[in-house]
N, C-alpha and C. Protein backbone atom coordinates (compact mmCIF):
# COMPACT_ATOMS: atom_id res chain seq x y z
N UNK A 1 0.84 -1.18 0.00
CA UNK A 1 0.00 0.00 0.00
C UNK A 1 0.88 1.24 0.00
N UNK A 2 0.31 2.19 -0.93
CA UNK A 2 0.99 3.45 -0.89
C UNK A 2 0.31 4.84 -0.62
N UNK A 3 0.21 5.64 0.03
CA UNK A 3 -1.00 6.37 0.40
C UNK A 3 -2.14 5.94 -0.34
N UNK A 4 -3.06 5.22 0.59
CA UNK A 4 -4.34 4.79 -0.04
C UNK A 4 -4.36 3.84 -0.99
N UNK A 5 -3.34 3.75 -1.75
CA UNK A 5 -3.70 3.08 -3.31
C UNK A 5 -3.19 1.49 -3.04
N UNK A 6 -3.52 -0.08 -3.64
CA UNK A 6 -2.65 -0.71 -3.56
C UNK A 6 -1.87 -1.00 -4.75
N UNK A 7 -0.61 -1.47 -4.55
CA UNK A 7 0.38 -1.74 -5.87
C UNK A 7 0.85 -2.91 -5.85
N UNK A 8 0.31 -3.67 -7.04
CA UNK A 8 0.05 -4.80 -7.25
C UNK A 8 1.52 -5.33 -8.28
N UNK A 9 3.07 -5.98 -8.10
CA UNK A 9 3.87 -5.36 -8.63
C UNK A 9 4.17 -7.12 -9.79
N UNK A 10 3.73 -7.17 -10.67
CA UNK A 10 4.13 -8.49 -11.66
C UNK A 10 5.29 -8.19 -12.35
N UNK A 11 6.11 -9.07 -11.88
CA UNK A 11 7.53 -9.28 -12.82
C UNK A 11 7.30 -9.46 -13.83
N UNK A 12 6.41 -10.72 -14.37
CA UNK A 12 6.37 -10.83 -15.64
C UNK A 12 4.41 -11.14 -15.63
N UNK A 13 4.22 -10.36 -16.75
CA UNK A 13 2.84 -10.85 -17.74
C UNK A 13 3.05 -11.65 -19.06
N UNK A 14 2.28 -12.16 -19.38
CA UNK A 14 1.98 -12.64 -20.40
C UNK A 14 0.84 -11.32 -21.41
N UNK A 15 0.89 -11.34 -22.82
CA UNK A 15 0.43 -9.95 -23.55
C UNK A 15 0.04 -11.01 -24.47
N UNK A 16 -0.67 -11.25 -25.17
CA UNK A 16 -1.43 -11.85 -26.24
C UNK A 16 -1.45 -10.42 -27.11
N UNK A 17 -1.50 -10.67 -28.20
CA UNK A 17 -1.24 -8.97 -28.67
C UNK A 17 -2.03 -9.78 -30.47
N UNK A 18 -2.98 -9.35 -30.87
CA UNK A 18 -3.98 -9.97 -32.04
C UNK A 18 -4.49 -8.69 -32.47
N UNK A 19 -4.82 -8.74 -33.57
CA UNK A 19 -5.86 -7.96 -34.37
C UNK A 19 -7.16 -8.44 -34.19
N UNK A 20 -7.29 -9.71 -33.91
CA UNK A 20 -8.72 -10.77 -34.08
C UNK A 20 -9.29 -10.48 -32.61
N UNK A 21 -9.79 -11.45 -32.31
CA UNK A 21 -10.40 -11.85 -31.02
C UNK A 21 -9.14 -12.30 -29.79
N UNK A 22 -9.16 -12.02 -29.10
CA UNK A 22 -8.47 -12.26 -27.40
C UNK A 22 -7.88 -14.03 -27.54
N UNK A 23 -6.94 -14.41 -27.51
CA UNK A 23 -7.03 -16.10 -27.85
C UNK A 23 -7.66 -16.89 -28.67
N UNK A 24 -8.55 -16.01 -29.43
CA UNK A 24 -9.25 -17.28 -30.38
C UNK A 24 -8.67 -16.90 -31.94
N UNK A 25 -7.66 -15.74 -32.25
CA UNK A 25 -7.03 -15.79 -33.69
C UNK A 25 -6.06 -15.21 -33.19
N UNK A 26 -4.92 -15.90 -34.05
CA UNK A 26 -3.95 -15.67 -34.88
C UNK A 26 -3.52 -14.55 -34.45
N UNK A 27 -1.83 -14.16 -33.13
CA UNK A 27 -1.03 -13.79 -32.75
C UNK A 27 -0.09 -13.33 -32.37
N UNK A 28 0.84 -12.57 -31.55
CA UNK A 28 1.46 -12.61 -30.51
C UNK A 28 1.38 -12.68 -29.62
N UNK A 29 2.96 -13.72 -28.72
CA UNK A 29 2.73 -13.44 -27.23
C UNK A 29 4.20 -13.03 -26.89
N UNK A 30 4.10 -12.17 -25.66
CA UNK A 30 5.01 -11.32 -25.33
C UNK A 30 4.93 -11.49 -23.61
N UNK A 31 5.94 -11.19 -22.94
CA UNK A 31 5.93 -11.08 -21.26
C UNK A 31 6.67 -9.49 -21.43
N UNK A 32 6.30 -9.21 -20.11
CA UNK A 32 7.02 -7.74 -19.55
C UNK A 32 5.75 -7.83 -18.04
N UNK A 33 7.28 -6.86 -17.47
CA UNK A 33 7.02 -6.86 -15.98
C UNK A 33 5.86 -5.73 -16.19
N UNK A 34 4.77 -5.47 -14.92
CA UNK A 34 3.87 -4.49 -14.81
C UNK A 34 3.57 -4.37 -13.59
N UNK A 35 3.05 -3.03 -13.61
CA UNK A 35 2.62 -2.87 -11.67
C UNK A 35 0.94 -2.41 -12.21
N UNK A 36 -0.04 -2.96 -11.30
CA UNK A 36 -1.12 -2.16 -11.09
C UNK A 36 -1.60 -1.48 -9.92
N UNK A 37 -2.33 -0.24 -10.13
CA UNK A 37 -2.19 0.51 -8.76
C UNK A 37 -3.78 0.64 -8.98
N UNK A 38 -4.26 0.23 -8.01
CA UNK A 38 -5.84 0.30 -7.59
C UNK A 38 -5.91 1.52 -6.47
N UNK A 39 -6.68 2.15 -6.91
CA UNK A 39 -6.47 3.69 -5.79
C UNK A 39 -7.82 3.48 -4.69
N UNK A 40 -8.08 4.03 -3.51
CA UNK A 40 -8.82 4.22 -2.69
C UNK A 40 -9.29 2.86 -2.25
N UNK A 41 -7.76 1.97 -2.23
CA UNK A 41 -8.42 0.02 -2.05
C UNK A 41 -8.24 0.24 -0.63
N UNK A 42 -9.12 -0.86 -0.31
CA UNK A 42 -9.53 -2.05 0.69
C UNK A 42 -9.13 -2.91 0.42
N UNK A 43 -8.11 -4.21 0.96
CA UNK A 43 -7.78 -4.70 1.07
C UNK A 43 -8.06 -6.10 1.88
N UNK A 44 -8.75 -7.40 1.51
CA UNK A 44 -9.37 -8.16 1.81
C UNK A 44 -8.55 -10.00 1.70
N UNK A 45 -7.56 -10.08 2.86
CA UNK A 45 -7.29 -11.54 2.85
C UNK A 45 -5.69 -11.23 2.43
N UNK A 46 -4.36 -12.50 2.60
CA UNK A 46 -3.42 -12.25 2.84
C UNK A 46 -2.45 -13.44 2.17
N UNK A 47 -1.55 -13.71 1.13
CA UNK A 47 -0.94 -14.36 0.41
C UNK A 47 0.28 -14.88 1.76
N UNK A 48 0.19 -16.82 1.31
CA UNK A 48 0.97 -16.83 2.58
C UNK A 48 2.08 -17.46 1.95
N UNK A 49 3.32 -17.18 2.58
CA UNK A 49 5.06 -17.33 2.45
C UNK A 49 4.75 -18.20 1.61
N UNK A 50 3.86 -19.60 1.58
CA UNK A 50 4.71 -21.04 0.87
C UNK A 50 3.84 -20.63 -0.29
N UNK A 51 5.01 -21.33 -1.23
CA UNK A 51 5.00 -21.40 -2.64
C UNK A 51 4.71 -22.55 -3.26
N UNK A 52 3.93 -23.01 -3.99
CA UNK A 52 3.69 -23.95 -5.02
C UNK A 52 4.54 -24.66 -6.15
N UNK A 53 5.37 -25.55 -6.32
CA UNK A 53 5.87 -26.07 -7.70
C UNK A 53 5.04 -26.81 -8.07
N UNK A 54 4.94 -26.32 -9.52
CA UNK A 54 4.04 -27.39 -10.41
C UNK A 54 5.00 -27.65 -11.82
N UNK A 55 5.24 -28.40 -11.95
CA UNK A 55 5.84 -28.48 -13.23
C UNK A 55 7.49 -28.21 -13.38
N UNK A 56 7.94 -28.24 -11.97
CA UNK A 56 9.41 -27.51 -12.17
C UNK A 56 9.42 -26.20 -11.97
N UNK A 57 8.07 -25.40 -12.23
CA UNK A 57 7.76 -23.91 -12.18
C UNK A 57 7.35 -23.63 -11.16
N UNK A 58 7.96 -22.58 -10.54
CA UNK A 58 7.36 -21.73 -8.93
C UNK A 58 5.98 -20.99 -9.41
N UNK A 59 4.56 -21.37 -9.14
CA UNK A 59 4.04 -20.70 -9.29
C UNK A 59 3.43 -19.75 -8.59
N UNK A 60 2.98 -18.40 -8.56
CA UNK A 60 3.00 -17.23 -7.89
C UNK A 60 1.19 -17.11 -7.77
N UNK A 61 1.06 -16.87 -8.84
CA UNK A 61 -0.57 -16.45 -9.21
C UNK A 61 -1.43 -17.49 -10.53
N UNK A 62 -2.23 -18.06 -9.86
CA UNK A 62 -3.05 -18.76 -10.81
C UNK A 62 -4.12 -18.55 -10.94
N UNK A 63 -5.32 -17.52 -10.50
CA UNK A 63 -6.49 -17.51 -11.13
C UNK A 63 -6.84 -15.97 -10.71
N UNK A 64 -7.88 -15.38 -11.17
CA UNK A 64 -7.99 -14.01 -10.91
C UNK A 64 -9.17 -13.66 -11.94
N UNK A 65 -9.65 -12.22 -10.91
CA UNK A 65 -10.91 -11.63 -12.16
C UNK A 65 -10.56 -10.17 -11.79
N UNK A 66 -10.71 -9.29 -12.57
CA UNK A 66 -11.28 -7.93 -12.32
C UNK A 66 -12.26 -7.20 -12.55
N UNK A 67 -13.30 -6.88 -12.22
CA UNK A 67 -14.70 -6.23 -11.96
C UNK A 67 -14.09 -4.55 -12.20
N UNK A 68 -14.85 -4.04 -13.37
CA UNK A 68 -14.24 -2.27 -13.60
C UNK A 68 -16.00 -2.27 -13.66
N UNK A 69 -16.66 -1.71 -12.81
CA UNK A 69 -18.44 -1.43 -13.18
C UNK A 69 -18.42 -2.35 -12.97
N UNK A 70 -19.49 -2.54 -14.47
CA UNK A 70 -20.02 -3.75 -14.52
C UNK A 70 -19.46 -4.82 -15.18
N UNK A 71 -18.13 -4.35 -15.84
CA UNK A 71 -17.77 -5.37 -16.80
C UNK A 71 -16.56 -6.27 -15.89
N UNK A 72 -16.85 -8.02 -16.91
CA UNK A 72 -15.89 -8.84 -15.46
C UNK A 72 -14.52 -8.91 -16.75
N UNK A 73 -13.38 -8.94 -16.04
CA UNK A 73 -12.39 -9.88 -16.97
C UNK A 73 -11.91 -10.69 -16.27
N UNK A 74 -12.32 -12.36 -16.71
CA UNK A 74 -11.41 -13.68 -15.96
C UNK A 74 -9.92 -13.64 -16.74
N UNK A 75 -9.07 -13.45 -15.60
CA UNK A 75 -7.71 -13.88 -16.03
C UNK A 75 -6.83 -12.92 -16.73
N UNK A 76 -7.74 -11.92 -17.02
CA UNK A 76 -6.99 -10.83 -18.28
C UNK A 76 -7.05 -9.88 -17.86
N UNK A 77 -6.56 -8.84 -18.52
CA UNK A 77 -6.01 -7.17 -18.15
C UNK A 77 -6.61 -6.83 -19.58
N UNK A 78 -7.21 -5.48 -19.73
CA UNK A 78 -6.93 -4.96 -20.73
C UNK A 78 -5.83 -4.19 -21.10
N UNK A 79 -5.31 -4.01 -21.96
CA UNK A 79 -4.33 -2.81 -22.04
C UNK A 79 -4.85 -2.41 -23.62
N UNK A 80 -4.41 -0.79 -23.01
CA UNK A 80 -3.65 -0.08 -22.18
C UNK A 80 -5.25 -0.18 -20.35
N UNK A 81 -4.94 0.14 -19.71
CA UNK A 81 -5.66 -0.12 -18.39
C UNK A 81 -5.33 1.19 -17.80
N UNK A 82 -6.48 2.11 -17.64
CA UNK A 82 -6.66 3.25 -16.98
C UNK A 82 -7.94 3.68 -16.74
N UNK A 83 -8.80 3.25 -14.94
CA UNK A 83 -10.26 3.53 -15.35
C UNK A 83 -10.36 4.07 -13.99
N UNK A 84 -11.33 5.09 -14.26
CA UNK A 84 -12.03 5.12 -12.60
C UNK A 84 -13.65 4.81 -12.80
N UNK A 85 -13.85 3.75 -11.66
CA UNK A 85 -15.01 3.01 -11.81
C UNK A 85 -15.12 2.06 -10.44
N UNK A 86 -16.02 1.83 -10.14
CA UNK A 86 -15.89 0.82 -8.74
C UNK A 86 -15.06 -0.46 -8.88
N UNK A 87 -14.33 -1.05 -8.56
CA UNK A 87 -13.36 -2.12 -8.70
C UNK A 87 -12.96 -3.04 -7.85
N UNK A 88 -13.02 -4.23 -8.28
CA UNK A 88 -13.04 -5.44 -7.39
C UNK A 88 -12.16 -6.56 -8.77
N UNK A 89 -11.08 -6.71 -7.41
CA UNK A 89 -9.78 -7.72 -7.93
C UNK A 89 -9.69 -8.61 -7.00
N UNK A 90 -9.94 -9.96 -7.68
CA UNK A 90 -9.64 -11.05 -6.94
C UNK A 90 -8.68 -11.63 -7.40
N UNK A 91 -7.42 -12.23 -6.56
CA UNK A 91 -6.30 -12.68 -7.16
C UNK A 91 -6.09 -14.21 -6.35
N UNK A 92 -5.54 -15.17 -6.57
CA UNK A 92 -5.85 -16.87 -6.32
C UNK A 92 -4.71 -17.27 -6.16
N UNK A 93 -3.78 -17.72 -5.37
CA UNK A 93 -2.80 -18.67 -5.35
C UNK A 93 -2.38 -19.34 -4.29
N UNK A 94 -1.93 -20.68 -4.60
CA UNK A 94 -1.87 -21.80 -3.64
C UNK A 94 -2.88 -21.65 -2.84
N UNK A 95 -4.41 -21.54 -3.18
CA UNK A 95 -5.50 -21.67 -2.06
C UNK A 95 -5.82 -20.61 -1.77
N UNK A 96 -5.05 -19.63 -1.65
CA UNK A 96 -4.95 -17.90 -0.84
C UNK A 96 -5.74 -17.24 -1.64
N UNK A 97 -6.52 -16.26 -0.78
CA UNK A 97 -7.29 -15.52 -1.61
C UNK A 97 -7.32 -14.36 -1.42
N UNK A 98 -7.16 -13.14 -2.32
CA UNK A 98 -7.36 -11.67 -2.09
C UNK A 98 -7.54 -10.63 -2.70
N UNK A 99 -8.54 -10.59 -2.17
CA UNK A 99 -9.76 -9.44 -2.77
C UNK A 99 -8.89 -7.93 -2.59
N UNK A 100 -9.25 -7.23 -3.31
CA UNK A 100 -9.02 -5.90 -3.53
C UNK A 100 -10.00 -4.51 -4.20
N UNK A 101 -10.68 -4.25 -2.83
CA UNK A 101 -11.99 -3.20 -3.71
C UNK A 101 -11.02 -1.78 -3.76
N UNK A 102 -11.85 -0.88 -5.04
CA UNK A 102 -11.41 0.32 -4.81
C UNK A 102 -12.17 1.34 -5.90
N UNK A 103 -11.51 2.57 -6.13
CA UNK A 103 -12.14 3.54 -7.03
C UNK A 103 -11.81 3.59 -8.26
N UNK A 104 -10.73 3.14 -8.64
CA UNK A 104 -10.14 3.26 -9.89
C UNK A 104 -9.02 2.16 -10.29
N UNK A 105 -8.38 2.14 -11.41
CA UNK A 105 -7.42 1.03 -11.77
C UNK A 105 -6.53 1.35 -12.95
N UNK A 106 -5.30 1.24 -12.52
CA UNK A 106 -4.20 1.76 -13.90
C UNK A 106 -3.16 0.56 -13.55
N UNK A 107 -3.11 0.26 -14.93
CA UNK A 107 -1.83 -0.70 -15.51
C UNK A 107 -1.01 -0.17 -16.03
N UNK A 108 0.59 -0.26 -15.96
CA UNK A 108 2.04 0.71 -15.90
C UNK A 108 2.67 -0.78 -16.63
N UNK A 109 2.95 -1.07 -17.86
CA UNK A 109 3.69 -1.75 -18.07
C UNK A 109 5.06 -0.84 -17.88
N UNK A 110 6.57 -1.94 -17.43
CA UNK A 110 7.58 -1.72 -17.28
C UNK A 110 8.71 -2.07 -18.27
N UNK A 111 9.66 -1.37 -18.96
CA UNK A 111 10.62 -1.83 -19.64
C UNK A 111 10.01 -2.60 -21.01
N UNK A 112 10.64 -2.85 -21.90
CA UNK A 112 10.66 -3.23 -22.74
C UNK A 112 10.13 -4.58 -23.06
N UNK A 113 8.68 -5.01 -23.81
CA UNK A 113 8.29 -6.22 -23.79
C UNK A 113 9.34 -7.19 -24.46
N UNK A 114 8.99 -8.50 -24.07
CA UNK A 114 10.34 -9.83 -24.86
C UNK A 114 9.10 -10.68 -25.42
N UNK A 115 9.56 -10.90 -26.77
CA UNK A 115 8.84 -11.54 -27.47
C UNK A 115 8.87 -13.15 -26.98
N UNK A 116 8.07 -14.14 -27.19
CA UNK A 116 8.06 -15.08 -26.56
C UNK A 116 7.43 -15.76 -27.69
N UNK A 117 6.18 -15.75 -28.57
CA UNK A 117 5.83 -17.10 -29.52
C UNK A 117 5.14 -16.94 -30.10
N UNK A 118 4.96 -16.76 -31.26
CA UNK A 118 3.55 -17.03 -32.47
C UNK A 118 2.32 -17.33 -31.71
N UNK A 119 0.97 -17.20 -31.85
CA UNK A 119 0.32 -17.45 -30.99
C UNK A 119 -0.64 -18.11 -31.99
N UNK A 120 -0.93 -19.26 -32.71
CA UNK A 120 -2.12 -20.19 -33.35
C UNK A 120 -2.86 -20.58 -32.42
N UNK A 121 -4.00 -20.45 -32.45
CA UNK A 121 -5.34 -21.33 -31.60
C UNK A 121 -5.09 -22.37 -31.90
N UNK A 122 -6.15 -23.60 -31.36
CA UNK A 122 -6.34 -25.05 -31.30
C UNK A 122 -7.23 -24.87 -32.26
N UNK A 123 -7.46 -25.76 -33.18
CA UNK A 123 -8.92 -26.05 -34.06
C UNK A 123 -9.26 -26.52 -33.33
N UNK A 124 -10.82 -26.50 -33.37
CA UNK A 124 -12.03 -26.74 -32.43
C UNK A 124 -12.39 -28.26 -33.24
């Protein structure tokens, strides 16, 4: 927390970056670190020390929504991300849960994105 606001600080994202639809056409994917700062939050529940390996991979964060109004996003960010609107962030890992209400919401990507992979859907 930083006067009032919380700052939410991701080393790395994942960026799907399309002309088409969100995951369902034809791609990029990219990581870069980002911070989000939710202003006038409340703060609801507490991420604890132990960490999860799954796969060889430390995982940090696995499930999440953000509520801007009325609209929900499971799992995703829009970008660019700058709103003031009532806001509710739920973030999920190893079991832990924590909510984050507030007034507004801005996404700060950091440094320079790294390209990472062609992005083809699955045929259905």
């Amino acid at each position: 927390m930083e006067n009032g606001t919380a700052v939410i600080h991701f080393p790395s994202v994942y960026i799907h970056q399309s002309e088409g639809r969100l995951f369902e056409d034809v791609g990029t994917g990219w990581t870069q670190e980002a911070i989000l700062r939710i202003t006038d939050a409340q703060v609801d529940g507490a991420f604890s020390a132990a960490l999860q390996v799954w796969g060889g991979d430390i995982v940090y964060l696995y499930d999440g929504s953000l509520r801007m109004g009325k609209v929900i996003s499971d799992n995703l960010l829009p970008i660019p991300l700058s709103i003031t609107a009532d806001i509710h962030l739920t973030l999920e890992s190893c079991g832990d849960i924590v909510q984050v209400r507030g007034t507004g919401a801005h996404l700060e990507l950091i440094g320079e994105p790294k390209y990472v992979e062609e992005f083809k859907p699955r045929k259905r």
